[in-house]
N, C-alpha and C. Protein backbone atom coordinates (compact mmCIF):
# COMPACT_ATOMS: atom_id res chain seq x y z
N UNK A 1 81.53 99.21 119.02
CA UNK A 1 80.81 98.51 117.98
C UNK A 1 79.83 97.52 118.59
N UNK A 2 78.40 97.59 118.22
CA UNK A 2 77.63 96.61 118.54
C UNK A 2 77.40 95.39 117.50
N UNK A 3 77.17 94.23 118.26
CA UNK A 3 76.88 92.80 118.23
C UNK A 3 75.67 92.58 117.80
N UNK A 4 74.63 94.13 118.70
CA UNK A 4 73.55 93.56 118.16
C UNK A 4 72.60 93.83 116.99
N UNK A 5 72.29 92.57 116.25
CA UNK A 5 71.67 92.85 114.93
C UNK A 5 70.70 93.55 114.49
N UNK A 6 69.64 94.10 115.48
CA UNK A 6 68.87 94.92 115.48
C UNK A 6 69.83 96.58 114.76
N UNK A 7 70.76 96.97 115.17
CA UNK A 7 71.32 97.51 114.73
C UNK A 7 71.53 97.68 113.12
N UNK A 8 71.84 96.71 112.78
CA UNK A 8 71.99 96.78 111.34
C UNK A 8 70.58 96.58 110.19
N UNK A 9 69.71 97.16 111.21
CA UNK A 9 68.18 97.56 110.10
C UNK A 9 68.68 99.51 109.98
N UNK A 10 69.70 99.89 110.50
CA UNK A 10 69.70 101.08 110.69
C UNK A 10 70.60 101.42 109.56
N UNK A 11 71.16 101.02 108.77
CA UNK A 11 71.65 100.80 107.36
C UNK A 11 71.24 101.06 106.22
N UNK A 12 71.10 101.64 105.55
CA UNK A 12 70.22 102.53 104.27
C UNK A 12 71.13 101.56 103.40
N UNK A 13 70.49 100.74 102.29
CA UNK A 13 70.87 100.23 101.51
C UNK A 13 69.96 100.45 99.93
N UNK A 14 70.29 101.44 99.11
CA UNK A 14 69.41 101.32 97.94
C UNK A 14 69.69 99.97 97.09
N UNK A 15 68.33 99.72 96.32
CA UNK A 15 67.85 98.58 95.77
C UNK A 15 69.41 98.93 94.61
N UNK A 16 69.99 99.89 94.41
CA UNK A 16 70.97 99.87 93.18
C UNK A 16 72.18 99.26 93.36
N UNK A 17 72.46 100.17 94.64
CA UNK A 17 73.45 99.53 95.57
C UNK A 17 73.80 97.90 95.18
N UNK A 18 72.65 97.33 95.70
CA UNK A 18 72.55 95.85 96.00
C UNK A 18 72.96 95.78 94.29
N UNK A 19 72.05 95.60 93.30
CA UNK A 19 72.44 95.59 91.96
C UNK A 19 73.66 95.72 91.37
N UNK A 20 74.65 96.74 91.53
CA UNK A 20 75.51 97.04 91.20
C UNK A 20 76.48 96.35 91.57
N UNK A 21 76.54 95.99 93.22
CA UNK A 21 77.43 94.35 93.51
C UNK A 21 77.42 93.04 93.36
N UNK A 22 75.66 92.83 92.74
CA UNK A 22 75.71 91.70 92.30
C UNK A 22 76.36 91.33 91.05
N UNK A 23 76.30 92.64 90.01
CA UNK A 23 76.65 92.74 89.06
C UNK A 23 77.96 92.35 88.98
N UNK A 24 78.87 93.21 89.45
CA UNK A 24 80.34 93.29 89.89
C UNK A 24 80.88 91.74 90.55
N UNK A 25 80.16 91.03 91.35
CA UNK A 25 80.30 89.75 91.68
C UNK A 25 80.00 88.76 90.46
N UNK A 26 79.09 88.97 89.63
CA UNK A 26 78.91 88.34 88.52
C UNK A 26 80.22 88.33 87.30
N UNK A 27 80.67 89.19 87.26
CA UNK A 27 81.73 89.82 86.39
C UNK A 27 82.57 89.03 86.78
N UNK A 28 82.98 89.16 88.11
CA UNK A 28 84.39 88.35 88.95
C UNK A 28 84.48 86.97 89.14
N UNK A 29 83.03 86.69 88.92
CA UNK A 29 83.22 85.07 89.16
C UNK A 29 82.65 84.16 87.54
N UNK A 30 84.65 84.02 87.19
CA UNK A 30 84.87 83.92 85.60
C UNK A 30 84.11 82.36 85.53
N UNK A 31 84.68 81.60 86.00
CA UNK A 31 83.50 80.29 86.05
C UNK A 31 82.56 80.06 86.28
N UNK A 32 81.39 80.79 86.55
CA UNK A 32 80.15 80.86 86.98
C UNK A 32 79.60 79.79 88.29
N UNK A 33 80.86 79.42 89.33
CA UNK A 33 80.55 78.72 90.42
C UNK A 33 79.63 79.48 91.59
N UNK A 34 79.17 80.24 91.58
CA UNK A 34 78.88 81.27 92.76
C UNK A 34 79.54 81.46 93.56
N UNK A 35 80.81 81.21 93.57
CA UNK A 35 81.96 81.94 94.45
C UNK A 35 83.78 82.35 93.81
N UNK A 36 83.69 83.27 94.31
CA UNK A 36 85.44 83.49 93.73
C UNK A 36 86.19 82.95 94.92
N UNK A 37 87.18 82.14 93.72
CA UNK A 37 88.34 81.65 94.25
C UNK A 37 89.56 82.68 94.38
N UNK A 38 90.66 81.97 94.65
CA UNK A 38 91.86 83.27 95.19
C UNK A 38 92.26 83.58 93.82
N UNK A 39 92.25 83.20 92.22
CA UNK A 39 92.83 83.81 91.56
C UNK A 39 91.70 84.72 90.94
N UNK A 40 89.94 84.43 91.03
CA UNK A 40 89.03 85.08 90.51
C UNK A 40 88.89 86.48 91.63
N UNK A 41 89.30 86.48 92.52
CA UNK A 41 89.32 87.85 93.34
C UNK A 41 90.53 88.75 93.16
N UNK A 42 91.83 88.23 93.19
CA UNK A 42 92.89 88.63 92.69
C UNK A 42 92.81 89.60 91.32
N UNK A 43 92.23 89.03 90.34
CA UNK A 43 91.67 89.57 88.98
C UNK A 43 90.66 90.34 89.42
N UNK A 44 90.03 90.70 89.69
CA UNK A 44 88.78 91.41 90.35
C UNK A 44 90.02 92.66 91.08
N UNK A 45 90.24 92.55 92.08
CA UNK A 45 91.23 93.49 92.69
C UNK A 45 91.84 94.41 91.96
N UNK A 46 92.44 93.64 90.81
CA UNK A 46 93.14 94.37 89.82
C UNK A 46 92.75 95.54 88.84
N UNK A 47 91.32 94.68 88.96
CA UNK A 47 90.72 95.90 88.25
C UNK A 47 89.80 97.06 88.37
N UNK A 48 90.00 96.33 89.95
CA UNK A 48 89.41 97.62 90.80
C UNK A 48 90.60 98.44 91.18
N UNK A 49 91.54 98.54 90.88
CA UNK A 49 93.00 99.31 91.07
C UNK A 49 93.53 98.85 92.16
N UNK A 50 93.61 97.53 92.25
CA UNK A 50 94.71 97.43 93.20
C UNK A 50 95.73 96.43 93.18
N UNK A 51 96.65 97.09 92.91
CA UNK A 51 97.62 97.02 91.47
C UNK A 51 98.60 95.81 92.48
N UNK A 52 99.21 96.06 93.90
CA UNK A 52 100.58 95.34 94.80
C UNK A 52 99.83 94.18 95.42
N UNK A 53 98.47 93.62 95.16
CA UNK A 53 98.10 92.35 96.21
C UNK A 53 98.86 91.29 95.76
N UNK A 54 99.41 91.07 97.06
CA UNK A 54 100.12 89.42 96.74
C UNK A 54 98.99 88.50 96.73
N UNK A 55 99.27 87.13 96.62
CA UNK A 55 98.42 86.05 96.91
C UNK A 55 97.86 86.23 98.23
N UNK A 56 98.93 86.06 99.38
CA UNK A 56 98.78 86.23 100.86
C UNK A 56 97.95 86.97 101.15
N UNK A 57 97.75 88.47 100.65
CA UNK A 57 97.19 88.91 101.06
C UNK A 57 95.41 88.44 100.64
N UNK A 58 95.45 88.33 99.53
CA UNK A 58 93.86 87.53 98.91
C UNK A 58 93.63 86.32 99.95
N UNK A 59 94.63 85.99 100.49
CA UNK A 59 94.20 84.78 101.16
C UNK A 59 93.66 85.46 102.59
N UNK A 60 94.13 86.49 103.20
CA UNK A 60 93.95 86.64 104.05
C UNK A 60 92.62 88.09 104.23
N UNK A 61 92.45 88.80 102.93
CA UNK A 61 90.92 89.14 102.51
C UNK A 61 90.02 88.03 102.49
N UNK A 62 89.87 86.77 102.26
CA UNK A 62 89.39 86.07 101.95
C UNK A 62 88.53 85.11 103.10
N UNK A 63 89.56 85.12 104.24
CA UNK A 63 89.55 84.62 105.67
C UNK A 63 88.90 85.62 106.19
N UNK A 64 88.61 86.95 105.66
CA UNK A 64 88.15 87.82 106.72
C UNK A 64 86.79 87.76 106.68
N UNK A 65 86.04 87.13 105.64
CA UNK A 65 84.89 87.06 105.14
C UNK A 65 84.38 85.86 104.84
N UNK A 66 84.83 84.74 104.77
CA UNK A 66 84.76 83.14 104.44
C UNK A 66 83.66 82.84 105.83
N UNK A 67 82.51 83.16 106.06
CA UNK A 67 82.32 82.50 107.13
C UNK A 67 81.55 81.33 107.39
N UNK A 68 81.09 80.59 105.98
CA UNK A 68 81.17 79.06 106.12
C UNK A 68 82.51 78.18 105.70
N UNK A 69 84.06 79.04 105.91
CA UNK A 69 85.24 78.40 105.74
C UNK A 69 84.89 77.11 104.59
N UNK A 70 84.58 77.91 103.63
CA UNK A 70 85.09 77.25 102.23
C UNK A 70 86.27 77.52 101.40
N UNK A 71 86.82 78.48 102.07
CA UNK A 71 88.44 78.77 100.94
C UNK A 71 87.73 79.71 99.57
N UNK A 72 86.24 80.38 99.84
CA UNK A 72 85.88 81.01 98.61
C UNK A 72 84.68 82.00 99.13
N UNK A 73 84.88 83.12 98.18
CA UNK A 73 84.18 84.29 98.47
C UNK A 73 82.64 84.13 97.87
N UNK A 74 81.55 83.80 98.90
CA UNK A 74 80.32 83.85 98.08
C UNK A 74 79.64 85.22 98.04
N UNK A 75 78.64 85.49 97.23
CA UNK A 75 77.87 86.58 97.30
C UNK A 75 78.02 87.13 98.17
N UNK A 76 77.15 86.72 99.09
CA UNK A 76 76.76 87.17 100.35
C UNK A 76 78.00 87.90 101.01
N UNK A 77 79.03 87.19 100.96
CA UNK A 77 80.20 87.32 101.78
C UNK A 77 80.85 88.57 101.24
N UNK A 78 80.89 88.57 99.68
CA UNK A 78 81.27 89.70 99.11
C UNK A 78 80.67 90.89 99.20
N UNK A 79 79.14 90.93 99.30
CA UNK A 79 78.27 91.99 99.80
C UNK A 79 78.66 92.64 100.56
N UNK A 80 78.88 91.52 101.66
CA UNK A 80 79.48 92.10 103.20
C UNK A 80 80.58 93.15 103.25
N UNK A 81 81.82 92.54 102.41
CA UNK A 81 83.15 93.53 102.36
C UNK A 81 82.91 94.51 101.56
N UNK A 82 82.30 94.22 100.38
CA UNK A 82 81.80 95.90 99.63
C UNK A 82 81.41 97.37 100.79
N UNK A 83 79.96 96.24 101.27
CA UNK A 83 79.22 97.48 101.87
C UNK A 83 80.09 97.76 103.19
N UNK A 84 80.63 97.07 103.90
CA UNK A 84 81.28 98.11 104.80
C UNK A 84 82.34 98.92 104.53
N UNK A 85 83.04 98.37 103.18
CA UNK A 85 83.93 99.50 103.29
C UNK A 85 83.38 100.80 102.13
N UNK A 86 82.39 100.63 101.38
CA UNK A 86 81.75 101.76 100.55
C UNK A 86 80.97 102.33 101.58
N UNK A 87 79.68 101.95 102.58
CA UNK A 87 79.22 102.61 103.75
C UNK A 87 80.04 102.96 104.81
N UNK A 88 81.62 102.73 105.07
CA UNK A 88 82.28 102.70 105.85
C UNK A 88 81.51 102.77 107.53
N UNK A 89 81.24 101.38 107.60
CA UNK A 89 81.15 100.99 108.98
C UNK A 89 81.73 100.46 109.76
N UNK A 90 82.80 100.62 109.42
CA UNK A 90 83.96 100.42 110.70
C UNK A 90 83.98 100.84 111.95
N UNK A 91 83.25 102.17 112.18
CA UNK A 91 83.42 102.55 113.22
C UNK A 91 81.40 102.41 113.70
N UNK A 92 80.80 101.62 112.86
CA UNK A 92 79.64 101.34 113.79
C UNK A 92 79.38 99.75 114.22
N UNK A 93 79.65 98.92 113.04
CA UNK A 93 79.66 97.48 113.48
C UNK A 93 81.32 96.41 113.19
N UNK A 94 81.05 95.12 113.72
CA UNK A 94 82.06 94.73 113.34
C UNK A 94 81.89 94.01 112.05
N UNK A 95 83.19 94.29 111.24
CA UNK A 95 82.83 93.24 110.20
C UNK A 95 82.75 91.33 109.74
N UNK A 96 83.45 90.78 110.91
CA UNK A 96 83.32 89.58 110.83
C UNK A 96 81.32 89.15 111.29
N UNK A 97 81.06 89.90 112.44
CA UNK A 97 79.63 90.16 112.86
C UNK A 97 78.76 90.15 111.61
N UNK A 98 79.13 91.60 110.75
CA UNK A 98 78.36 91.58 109.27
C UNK A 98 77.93 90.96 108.73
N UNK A 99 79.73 90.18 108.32
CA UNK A 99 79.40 88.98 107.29
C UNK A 99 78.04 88.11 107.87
N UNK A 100 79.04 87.41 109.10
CA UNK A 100 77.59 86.64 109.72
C UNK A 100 76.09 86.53 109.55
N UNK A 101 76.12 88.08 109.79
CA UNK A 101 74.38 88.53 109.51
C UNK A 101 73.91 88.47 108.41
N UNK A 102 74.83 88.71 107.38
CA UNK A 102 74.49 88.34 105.86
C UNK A 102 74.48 87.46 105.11
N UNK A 103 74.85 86.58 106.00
CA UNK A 103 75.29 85.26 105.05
C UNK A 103 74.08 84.19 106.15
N UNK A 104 73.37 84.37 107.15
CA UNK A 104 73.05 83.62 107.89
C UNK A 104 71.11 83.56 107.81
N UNK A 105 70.63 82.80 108.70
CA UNK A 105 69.42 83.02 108.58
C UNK A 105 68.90 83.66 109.65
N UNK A 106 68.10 84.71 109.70
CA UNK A 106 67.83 85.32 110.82
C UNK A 106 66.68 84.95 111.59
N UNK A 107 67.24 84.38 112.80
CA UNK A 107 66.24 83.74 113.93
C UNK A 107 65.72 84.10 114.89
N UNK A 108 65.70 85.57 114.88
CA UNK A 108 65.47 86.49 115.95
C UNK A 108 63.95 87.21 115.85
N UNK A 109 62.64 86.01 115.27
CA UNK A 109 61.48 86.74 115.39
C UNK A 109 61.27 87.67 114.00
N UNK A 110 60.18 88.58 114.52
CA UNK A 110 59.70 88.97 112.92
C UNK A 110 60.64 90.49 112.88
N UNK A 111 61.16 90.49 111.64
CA UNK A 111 61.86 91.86 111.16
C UNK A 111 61.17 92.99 110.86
């Protein structure tokens, strides 16, 4: 798995794509804070069928993607875990890396 971000222009993302998770993030975040907390993802989970998550485990989805360690899932962050596991890029980048790139400002010259 590469680090480097140049890599991830190699990512086909349709404009619907993007839409459809903002949407879905909109839905999930019942208070309109721009981020889900552990019981607004929990509910979200559920109704994406996944019926046995403990708390723990939301807490520890949550850590995998938190990467301004706020204790809450923002957009961006949620983007991140959608698209790698709907593009399944597991086996091309890492996902803590991802998040990073998505949630960050990119300082690496012109794109």
């Amino acid at each position: 798995m590469s680090k480097d971000w140049e890599d991830f222009k190699k990512i086909n993302l349709p404009l619907g794509t993007l839409i459809h998770y903002k949407l879905c993030f909109e839905r999930a975040d019942k208070d309109r804070s721009g981020r889900l907390d552990v019981e607004e993802l929990g509910e979200w989970a559920q109704r994406m069928g996944l019926k046995n998550v403990t708390y723990d485990d939301l807490k520890r989805m949550i850590e995998q993607v938190d990467v301004n360690k706020n204790g809450k899932v923002e957009f961006w962050e949620f983007l991140a875990i959608q698209l790698f596991i709907s593009l399944e890029l597991q086996d091309k980048v890492d996902l803590r890396e991802f998040c990073f790139f998505l949630t960050q400002v990119y300082r690496g010259g012109m794109v």
